[in-house]
Protein backbone atom coordinates (compact mmCIF):
# COMPACT_ATOMS: atom_id res chain seq x y z
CA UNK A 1 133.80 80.15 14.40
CA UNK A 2 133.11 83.57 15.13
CA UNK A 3 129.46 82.32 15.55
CA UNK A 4 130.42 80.75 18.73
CA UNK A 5 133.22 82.53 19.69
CA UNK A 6 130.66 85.65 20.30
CA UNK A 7 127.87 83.04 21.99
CA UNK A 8 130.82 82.35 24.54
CA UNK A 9 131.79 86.20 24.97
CA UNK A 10 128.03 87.24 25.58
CA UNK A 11 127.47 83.89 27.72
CA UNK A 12 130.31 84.69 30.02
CA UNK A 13 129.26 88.76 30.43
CA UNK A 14 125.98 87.03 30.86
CA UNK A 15 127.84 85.26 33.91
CA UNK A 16 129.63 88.11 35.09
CA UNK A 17 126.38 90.19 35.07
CA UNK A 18 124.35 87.72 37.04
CA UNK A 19 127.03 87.15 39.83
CA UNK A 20 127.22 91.32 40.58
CA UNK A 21 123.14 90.88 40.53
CA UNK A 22 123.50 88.11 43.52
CA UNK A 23 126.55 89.62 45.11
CA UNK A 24 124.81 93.27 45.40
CA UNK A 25 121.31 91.41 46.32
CA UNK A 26 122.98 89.58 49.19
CA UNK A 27 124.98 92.69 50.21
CA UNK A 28 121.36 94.08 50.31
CA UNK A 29 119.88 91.32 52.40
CA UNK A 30 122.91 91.41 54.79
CA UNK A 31 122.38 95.20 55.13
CA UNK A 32 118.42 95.06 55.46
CA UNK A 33 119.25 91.61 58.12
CA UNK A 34 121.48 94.34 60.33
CA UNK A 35 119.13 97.27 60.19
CA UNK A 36 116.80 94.72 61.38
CA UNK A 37 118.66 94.07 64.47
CA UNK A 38 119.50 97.75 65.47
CA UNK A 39 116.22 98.16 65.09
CA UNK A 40 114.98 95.68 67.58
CA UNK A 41 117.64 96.22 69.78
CA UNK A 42 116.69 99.85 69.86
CA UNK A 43 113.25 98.87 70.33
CA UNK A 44 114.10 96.47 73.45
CA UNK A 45 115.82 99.41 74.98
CA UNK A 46 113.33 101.95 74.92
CA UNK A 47 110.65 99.72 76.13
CA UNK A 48 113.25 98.58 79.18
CA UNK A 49 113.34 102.52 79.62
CA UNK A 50 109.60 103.11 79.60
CA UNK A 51 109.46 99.86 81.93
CA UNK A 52 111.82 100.88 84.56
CA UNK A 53 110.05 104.99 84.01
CA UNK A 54 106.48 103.11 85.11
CA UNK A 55 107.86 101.10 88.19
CA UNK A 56 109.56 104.10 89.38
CA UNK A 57 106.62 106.15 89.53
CA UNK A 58 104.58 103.26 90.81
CA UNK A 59 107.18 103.08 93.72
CA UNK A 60 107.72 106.42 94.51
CA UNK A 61 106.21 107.35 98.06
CA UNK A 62 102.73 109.12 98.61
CA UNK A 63 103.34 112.43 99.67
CA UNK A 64 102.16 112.31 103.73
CA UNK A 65 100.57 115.39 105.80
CA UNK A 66 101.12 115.60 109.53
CA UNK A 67 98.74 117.02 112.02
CA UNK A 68 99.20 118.17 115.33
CA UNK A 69 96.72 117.77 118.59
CA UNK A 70 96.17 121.49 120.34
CA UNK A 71 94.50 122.57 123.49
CA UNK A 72 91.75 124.78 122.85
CA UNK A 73 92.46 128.36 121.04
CA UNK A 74 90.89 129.79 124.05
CA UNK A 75 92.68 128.61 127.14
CA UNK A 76 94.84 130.96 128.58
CA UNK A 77 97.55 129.00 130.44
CA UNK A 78 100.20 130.96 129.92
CA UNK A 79 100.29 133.15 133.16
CA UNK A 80 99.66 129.65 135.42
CA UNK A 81 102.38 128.81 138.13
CA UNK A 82 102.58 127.15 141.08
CA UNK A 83 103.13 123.67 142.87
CA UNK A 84 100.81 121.23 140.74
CA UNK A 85 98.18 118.49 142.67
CA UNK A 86 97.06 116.95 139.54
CA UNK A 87 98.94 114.89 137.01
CA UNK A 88 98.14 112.90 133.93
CA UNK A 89 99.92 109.38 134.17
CA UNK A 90 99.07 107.38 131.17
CA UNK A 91 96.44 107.33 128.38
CA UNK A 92 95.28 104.27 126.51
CA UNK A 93 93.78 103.25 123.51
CA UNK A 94 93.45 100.30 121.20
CA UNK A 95 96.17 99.30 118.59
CA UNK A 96 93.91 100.14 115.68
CA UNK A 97 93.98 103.70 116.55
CA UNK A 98 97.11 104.28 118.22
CA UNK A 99 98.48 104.45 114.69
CA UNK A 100 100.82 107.02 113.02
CA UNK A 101 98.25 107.38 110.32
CA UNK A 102 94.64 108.86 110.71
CA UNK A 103 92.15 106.20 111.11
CA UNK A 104 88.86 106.55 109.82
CA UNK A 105 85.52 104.29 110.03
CA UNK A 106 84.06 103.10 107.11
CA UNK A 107 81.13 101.05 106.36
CA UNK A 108 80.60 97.61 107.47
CA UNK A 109 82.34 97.53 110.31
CA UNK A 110 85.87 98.35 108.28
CA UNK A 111 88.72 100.63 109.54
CA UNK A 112 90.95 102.78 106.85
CA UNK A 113 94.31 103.59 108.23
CA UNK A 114 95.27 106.57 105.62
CA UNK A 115 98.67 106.36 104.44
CA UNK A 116 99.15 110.04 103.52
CA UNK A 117 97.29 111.86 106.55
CA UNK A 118 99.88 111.21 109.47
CA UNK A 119 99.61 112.14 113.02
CA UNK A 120 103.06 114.32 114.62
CA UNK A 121 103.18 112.02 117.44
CA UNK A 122 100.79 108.82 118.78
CA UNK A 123 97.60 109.94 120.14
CA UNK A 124 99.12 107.95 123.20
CA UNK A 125 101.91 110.47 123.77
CA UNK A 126 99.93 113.50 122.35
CA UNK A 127 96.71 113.41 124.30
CA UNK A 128 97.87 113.36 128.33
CA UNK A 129 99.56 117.02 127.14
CA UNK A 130 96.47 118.30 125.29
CA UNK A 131 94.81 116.86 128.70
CA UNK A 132 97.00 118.69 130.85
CA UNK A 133 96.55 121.83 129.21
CA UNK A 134 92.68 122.03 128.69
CA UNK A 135 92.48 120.97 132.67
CA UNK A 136 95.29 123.86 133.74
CA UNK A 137 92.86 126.12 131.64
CA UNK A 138 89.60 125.35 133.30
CA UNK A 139 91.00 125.12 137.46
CA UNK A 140 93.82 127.74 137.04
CA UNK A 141 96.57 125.66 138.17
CA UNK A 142 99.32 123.51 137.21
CA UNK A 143 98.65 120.13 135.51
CA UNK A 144 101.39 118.00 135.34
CA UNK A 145 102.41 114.56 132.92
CA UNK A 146 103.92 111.32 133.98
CA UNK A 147 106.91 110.76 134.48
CA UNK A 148 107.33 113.28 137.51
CA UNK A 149 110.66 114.08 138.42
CA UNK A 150 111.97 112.01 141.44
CA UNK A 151 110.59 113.02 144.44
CA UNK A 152 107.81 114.70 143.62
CA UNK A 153 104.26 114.04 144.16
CA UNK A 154 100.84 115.51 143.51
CA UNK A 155 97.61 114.18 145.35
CA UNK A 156 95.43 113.29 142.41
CA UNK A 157 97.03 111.05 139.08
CA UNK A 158 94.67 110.62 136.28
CA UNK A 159 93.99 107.84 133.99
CA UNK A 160 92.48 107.57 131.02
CA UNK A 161 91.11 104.42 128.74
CA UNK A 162 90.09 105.59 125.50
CA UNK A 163 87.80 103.04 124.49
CA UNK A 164 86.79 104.84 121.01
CA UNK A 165 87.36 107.97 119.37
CA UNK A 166 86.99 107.75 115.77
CA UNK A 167 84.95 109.48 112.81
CA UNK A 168 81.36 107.23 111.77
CA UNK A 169 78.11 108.13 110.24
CA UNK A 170 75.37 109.42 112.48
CA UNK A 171 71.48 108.22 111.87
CA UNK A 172 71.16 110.62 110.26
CA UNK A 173 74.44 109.61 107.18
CA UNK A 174 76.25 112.82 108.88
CA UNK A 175 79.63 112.50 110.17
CA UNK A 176 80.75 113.05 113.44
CA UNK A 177 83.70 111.93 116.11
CA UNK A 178 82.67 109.88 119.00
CA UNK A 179 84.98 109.55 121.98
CA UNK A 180 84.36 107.21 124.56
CA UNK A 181 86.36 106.68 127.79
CA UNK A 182 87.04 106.16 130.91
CA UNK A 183 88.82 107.90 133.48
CA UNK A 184 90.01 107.34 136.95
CA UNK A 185 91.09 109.53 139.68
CA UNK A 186 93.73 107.93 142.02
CA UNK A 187 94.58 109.35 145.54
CA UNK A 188 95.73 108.05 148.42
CA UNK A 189 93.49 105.44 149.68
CA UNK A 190 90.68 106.61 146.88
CA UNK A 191 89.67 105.79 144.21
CA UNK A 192 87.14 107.55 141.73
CA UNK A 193 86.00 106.31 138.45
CA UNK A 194 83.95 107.94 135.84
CA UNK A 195 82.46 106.88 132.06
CA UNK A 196 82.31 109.69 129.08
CA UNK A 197 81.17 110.10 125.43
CA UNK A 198 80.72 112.64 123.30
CA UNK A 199 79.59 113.10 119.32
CA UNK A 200 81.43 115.81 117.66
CA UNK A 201 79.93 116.70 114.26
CA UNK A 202 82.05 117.27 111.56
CA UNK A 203 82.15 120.62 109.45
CA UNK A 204 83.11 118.62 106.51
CA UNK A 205 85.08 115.46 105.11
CA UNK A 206 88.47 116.70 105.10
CA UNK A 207 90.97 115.86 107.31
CA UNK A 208 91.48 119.15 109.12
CA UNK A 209 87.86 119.44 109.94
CA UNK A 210 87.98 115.95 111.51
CA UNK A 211 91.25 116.68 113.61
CA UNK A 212 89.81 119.74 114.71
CA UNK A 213 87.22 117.51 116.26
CA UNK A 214 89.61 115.34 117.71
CA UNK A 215 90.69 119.04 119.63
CA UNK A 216 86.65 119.97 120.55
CA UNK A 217 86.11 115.82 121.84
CA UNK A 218 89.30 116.23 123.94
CA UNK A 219 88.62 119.02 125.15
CA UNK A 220 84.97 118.41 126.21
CA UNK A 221 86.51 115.30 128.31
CA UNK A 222 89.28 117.71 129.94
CA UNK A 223 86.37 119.77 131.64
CA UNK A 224 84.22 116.89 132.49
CA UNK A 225 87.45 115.47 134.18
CA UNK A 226 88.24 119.28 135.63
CA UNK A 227 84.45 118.72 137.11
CA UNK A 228 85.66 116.14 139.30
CA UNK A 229 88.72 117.21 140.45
């Protein structure tokens, strides 16, 4: 009797013992199941924060340089006055370079429209100024631009059709600017027309070297149109 009455004491500690062995093992497992989880959601955080990191600096904008059209350094127009007989009505040129950004030529044929080197103001509204001036500089008189005010009138209006004026490689694989255009001088009852071009070699590939000859082609065309006048 006291055979079996100890066989049932040890067999139920036995019991006891193996139910605070599963109970702490699936305390573990519920623990270890949860750590789990914080861990992934932790995980799925940081890589939505590296994510949204990369698009914003894949989105943010290119930083942009403008550049601004000037007469030439030597012109002294600053002591000119007097009733003007010349103005500048319109200048045109095609789409592809009446752009905000800088065009450049590149091989094959293909045009790059820079997204970071930006003109002040279209080469349509800049150039009849830089015109004006370099022409005031050379006959010592008054140039004006379209629109006059009412009631005014000069006797000769230019206009000119930029057919191109863009950077390329020479035969030679140098760079240079070519303008080409035509200009017309209307006066009453006359009309002259003229053709120009010019090659402008460029110092360098940067951008300031090729808007400074942008300034040197311009102005070149201002004295061949002060020629005429």
């Amino acid at each position: 009797m006291v055979t079996n009455k100890r066989s049932a004491h040890l067999q139920t500690h036995s019991n006891n013992m193996t139910h605070r062995v599963t109970t702490l093992m699936r305390a573990s497992m519920q623990k270890s199941i949860i750590a789990k989880t914080h861990l992934l959601r932790l995980l799925r955080l940081i890589s939505i924060a590296v994510s949204l990191v990369i698009a914003g600096c894949a989105s943010a904008p290119p930083i942009q340089t403008y550049y601004v059209l000037s007469h030439s350094p030597t012109a002294n127009i600053s002591d000119i006055s007097g009733q003007p007989d010349v103005s500048i009505r319109r200048v045109t040129l095609p789409n592809y370079l009446n752009q905000k950004g800088i065009v450049r030529m590149q091989q094959n044929g293909k045009v790059h429209l820079s997204l970071t080197d930006i003109w002040a103001d279209r080469l349509s509204d800049a150039i009849p100024t830089i015109l004006a001036r370099n022409i005031e500089a050379t006959k010592q008189s008054p140039v004006e631009v379209h629109p006059l005010p009412p009631g005014i009138s000069v006797d000769t209006i230019v206009e000119v059709d930029i057919q191109q004026l863009i950077s390329e490689a020479s035969i030679n694989n140098s760079n240079q600017l070519t303008l080409v255009a035509k200009y017309r001088l209307v006066k009453p009852k006359h009309l002259d027309s003229y053709n120009f071009s010019t090659h402008i070699p460029l110092s360098d590939t940067s951008t300031v070297a090729l808007v400074d000859a942008h300034n040197q082609a311009l102005e070149a065309l201002a004295l061949d149109i002060a020629k005429h006048l």
